[in-house]
PDB file of N, CA and C in Angstrom:
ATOM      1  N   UNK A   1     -46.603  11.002  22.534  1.00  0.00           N
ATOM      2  CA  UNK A   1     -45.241  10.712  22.930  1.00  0.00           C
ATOM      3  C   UNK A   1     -44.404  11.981  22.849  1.00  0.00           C
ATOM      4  N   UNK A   2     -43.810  12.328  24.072  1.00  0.00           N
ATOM      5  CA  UNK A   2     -42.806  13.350  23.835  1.00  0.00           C
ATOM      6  C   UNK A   2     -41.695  13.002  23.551  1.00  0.00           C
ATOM      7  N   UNK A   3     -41.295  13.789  22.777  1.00  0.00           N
ATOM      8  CA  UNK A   3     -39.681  13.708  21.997  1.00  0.00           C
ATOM      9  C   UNK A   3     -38.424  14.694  23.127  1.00  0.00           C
ATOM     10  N   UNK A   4     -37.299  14.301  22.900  1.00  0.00           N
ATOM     11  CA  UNK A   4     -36.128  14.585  23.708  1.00  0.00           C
ATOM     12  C   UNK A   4     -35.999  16.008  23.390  1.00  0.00           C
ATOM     13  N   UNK A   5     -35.595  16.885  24.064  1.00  0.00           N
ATOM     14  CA  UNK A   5     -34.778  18.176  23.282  1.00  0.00           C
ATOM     15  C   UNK A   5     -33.695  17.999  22.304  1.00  0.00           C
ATOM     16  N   UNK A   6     -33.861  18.623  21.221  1.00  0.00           N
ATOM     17  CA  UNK A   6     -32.322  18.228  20.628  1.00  0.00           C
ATOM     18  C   UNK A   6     -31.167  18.322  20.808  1.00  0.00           C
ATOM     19  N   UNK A   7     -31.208  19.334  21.950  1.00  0.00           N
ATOM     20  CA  UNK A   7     -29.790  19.310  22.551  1.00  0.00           C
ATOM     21  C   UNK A   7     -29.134  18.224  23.239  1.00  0.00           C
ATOM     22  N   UNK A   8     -29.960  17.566  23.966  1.00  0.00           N
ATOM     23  CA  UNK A   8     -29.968  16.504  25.081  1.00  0.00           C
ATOM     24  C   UNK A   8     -29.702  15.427  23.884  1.00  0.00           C
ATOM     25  N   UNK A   9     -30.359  14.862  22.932  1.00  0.00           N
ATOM     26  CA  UNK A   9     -30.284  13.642  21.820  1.00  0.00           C
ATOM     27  C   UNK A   9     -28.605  13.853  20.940  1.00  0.00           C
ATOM     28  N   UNK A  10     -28.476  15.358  20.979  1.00  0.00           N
ATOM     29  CA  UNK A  10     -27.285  15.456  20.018  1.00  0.00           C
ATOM     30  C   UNK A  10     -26.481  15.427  20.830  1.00  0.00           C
ATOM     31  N   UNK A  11     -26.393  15.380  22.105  1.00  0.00           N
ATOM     32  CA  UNK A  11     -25.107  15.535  22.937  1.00  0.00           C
ATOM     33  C   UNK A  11     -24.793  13.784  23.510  1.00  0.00           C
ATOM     34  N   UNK A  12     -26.031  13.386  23.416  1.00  0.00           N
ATOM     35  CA  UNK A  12     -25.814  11.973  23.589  1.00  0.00           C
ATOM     36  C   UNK A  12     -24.929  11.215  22.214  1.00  0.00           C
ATOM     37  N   UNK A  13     -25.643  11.442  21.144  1.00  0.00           N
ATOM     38  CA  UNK A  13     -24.950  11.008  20.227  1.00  0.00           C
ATOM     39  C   UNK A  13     -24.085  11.748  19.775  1.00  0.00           C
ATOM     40  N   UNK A  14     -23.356  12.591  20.791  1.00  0.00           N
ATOM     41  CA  UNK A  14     -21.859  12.734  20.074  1.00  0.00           C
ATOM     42  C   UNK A  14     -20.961  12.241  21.151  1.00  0.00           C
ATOM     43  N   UNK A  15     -21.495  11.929  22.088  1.00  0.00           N
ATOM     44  CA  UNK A  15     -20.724  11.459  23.290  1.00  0.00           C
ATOM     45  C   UNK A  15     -20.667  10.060  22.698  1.00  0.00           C
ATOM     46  N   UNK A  16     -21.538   9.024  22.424  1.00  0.00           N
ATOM     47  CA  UNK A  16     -21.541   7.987  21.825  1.00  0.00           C
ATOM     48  C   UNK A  16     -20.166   7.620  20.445  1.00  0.00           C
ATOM     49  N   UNK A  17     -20.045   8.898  19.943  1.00  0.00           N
ATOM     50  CA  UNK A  17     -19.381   8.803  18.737  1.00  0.00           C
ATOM     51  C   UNK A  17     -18.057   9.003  19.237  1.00  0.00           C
ATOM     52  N   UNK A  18     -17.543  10.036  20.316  1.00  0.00           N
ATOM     53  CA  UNK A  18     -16.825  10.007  20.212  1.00  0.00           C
ATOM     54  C   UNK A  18     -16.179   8.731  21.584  1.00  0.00           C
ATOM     55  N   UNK A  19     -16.653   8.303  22.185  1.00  0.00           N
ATOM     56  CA  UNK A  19     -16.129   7.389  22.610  1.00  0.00           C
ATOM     57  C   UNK A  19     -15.981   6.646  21.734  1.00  0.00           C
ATOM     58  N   UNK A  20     -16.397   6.185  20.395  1.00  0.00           N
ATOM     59  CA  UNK A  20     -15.862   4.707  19.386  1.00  0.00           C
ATOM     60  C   UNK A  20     -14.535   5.491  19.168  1.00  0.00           C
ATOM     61  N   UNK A  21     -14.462   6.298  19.006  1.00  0.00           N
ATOM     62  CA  UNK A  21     -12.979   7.186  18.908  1.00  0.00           C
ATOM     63  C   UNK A  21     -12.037   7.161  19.355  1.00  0.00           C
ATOM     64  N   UNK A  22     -12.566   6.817  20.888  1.00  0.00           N
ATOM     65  CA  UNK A  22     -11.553   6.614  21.953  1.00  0.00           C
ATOM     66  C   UNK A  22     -11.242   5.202  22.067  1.00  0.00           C
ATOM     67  N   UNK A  23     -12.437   4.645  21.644  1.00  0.00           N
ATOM     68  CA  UNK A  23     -12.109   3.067  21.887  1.00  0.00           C
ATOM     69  C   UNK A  23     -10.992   2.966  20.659  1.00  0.00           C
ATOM     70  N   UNK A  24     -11.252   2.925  19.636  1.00  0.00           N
ATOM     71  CA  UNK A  24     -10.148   3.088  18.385  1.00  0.00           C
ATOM     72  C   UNK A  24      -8.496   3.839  18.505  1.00  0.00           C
ATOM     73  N   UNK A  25      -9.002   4.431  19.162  1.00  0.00           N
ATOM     74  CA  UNK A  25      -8.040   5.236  19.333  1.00  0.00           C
ATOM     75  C   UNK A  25      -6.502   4.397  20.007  1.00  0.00           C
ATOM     76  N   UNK A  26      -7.482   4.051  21.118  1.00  0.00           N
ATOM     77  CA  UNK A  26      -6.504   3.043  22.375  1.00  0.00           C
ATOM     78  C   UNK A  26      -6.093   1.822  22.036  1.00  0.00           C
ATOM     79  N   UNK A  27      -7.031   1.220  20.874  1.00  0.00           N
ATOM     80  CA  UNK A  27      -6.175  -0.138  20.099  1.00  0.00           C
ATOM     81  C   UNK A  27      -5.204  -0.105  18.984  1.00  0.00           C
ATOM     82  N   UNK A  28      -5.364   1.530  18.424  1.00  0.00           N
ATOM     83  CA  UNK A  28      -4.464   1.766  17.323  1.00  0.00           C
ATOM     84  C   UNK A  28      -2.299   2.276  18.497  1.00  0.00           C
ATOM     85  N   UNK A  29      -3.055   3.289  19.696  1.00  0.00           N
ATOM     86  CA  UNK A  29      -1.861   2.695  20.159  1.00  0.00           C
ATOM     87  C   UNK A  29      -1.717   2.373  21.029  1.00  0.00           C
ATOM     88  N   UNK A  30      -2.070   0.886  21.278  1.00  0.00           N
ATOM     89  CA  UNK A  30      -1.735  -0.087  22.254  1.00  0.00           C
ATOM     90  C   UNK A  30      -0.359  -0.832  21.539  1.00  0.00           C
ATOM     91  N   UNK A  31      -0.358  -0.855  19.834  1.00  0.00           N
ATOM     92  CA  UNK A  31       0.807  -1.402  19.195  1.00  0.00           C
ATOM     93  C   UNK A  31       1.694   0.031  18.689  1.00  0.00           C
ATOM     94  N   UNK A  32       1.352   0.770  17.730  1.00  0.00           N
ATOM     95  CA  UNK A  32       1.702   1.697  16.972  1.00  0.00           C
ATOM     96  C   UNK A  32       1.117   1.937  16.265  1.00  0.00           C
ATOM     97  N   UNK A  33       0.470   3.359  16.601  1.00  0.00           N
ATOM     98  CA  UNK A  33      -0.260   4.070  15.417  1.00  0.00           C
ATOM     99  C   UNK A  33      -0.569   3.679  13.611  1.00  0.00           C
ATOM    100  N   UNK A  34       0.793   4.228  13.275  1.00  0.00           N
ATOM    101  CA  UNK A  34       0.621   4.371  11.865  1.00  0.00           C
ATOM    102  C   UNK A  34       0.580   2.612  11.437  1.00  0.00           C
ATOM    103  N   UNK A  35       1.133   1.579  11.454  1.00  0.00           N
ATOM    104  CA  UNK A  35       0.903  -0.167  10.957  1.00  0.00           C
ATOM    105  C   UNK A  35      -0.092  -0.094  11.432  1.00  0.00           C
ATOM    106  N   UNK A  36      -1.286   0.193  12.572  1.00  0.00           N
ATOM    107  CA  UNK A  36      -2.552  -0.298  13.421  1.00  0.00           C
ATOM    108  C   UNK A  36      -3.121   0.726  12.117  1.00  0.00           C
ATOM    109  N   UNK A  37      -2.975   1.476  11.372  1.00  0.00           N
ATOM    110  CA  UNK A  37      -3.958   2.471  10.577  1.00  0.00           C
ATOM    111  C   UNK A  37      -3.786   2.212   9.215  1.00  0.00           C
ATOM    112  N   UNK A  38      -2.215   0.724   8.758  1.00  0.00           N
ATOM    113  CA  UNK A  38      -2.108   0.866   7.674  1.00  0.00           C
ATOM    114  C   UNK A  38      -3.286  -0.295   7.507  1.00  0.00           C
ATOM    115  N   UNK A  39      -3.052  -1.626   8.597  1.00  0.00           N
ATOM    116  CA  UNK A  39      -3.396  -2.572   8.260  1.00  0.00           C
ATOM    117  C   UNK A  39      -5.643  -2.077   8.489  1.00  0.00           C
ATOM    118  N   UNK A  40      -5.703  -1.531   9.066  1.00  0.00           N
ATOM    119  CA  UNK A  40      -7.109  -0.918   9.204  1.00  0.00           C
ATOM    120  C   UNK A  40      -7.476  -0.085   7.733  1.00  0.00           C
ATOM    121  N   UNK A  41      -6.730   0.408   7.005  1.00  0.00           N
ATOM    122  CA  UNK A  41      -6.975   0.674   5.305  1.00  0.00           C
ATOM    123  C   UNK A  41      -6.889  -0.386   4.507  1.00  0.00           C
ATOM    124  N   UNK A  42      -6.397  -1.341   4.703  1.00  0.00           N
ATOM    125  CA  UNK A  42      -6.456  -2.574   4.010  1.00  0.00           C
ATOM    126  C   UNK A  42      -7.612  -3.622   3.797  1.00  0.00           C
ATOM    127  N   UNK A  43      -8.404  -2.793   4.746  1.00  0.00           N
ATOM    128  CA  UNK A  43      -9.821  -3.403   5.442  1.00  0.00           C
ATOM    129  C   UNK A  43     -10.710  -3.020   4.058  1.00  0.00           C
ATOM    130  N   UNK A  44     -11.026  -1.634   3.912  1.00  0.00           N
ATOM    131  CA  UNK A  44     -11.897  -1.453   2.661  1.00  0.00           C
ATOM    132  C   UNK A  44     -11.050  -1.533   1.012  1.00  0.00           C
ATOM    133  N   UNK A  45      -9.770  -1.867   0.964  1.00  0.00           N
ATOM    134  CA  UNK A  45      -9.030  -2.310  -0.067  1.00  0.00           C
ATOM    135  C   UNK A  45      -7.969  -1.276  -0.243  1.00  0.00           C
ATOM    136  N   UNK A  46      -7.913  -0.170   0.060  1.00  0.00           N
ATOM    137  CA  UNK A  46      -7.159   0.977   0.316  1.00  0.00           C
ATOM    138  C   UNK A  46      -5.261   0.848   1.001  1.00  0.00           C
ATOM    139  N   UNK A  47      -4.992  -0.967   0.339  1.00  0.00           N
ATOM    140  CA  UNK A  47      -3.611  -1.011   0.589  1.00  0.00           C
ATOM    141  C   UNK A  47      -2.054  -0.019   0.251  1.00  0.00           C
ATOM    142  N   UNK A  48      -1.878  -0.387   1.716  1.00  0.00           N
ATOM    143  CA  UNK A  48      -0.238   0.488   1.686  1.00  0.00           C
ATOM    144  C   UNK A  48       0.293   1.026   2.673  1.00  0.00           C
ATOM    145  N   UNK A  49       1.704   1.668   2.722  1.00  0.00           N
ATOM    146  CA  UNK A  49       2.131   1.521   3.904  1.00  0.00           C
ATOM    147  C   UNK A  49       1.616   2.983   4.312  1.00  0.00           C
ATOM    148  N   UNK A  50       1.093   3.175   5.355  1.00  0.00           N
ATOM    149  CA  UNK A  50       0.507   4.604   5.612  1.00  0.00           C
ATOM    150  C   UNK A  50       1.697   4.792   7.285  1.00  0.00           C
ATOM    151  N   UNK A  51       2.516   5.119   6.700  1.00  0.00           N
ATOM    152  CA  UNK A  51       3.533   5.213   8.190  1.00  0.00           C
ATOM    153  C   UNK A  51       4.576   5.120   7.363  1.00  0.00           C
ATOM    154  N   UNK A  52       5.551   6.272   8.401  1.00  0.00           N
ATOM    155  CA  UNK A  52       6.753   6.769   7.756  1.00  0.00           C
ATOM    156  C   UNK A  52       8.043   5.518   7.645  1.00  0.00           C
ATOM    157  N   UNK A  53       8.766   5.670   6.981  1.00  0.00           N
ATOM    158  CA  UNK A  53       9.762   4.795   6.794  1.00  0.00           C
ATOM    159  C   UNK A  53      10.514   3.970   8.087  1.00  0.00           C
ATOM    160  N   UNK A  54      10.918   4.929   9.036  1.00  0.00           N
ATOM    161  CA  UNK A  54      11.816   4.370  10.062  1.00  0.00           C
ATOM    162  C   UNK A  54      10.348   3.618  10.986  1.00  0.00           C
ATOM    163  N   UNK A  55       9.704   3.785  10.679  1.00  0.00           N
ATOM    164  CA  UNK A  55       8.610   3.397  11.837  1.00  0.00           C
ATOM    165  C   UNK A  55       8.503   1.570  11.009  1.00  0.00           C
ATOM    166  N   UNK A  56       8.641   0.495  12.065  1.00  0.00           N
ATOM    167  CA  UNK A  56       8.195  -0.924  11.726  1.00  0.00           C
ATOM    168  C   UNK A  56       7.035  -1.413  11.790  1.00  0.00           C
ATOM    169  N   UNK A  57       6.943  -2.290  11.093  1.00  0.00           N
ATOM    170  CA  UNK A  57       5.165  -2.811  11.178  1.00  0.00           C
ATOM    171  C   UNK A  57       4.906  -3.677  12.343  1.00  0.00           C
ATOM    172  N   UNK A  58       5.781  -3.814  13.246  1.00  0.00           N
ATOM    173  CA  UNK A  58       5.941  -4.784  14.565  1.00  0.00           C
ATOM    174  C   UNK A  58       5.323  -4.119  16.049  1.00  0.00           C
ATOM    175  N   UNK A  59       4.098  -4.719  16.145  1.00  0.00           N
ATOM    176  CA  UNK A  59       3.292  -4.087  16.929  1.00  0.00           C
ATOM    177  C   UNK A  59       2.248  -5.112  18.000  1.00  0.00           C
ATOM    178  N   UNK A  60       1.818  -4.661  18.855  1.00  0.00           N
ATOM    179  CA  UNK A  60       1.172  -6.136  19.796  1.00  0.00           C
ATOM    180  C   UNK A  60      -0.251  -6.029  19.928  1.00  0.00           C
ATOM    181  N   UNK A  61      -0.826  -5.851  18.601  1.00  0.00           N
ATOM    182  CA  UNK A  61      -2.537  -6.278  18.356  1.00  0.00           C
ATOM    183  C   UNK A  61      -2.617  -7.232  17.721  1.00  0.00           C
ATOM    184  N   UNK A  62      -3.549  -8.282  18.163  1.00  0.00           N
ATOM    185  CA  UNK A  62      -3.622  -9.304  17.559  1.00  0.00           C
ATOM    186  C   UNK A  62      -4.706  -9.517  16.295  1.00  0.00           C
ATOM    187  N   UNK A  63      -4.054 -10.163  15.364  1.00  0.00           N
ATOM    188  CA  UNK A  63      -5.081 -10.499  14.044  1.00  0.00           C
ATOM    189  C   UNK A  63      -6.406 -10.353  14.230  1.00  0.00           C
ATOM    190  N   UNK A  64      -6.875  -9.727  13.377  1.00  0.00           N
ATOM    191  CA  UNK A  64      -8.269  -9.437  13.699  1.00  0.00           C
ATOM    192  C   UNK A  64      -8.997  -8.661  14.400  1.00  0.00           C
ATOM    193  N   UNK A  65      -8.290  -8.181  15.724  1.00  0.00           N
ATOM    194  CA  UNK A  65      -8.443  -7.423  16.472  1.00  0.00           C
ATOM    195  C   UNK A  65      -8.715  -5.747  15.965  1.00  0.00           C
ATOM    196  N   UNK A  66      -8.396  -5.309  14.696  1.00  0.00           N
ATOM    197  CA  UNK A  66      -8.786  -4.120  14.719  1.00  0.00           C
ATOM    198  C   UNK A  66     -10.214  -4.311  13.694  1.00  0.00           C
ATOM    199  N   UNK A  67     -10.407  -5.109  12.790  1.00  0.00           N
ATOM    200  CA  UNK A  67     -11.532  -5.452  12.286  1.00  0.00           C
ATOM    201  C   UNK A  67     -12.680  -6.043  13.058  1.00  0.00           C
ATOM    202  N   UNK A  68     -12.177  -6.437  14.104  1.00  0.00           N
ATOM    203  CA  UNK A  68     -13.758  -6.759  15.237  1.00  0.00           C
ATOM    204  C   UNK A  68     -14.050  -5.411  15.574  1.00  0.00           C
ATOM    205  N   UNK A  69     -12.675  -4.277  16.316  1.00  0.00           N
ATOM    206  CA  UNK A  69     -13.314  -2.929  16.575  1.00  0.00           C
ATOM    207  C   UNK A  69     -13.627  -1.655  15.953  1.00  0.00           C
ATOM    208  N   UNK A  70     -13.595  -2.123  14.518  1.00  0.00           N
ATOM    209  CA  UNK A  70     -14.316  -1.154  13.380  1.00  0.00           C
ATOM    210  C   UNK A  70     -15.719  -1.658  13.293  1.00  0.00           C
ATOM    211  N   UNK A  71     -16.005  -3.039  13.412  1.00  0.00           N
ATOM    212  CA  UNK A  71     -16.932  -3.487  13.334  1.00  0.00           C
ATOM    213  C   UNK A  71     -18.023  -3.636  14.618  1.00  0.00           C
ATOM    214  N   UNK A  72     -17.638  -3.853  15.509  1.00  0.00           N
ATOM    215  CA  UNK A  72     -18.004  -3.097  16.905  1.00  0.00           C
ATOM    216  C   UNK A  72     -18.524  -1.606  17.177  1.00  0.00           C
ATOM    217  N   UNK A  73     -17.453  -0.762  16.710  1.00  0.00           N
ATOM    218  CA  UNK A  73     -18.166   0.244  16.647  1.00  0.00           C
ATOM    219  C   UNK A  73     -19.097   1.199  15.669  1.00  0.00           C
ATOM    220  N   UNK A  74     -19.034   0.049  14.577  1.00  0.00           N
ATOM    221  CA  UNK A  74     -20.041   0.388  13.265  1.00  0.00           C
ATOM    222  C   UNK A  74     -19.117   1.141  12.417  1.00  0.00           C
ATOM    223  N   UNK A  75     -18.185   0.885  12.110  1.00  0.00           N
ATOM    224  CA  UNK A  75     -17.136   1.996  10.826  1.00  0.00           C
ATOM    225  C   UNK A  75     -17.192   1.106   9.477  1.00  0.00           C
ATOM    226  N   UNK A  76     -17.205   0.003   9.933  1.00  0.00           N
ATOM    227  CA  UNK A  76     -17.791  -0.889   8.866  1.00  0.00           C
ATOM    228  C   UNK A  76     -18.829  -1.742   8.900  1.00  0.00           C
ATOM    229  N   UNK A  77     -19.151  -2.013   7.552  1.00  0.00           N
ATOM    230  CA  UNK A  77     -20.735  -3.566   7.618  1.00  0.00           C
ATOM    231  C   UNK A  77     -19.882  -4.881   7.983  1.00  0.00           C
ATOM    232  N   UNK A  78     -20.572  -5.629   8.374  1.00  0.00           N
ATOM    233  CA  UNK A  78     -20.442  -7.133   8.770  1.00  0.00           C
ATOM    234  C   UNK A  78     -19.365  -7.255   7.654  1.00  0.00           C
ATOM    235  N   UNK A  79     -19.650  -7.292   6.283  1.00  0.00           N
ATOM    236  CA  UNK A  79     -19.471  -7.561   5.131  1.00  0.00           C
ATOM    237  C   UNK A  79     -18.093  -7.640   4.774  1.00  0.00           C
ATOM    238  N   UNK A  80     -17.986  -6.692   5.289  1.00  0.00           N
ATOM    239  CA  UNK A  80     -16.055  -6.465   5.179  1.00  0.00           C
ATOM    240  C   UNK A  80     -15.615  -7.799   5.932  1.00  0.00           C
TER     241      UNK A  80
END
């Protein structure tokens, strides 16, 4: 069995990686950044407000929605 070049395997899997990036990226601001990143730290227990004062936690992702796409893209186990 021949094996891939490593260039070709590592470029795949960083293209892979960084699209979960992008996918993350686009649901954190589809509402607002910093609440889409506080309530996503709250996920591994790491509660608090991670966003500056004048900024509100009022944003249009729905419940759950960022814990299906951590979990989707493997940032976390099922478990969480």
């Amino acid at each position: 069995m021949e094996k891939e070049p490593l260039a070709v395997s590592t470029s795949v899997k960083i293209s892979k990686h960084l699209n979960n990036i992008l996918i993350l990226r686009d649901l954190f601001f589809k509402g607002n950044l910093f609440p889409a990143y506080s309530d996503a730290m709250e996920l591994p227990g790491c509660s608090g407000n991670y966003h500056p004062d004048y900024i509100g936690p009022v944003y249009d992702i729905p419940e759950g929605k960022i814990h299906e796409c951590l979990k989707a893209i493997k940032e976390i186990l099922n478990g969480l």
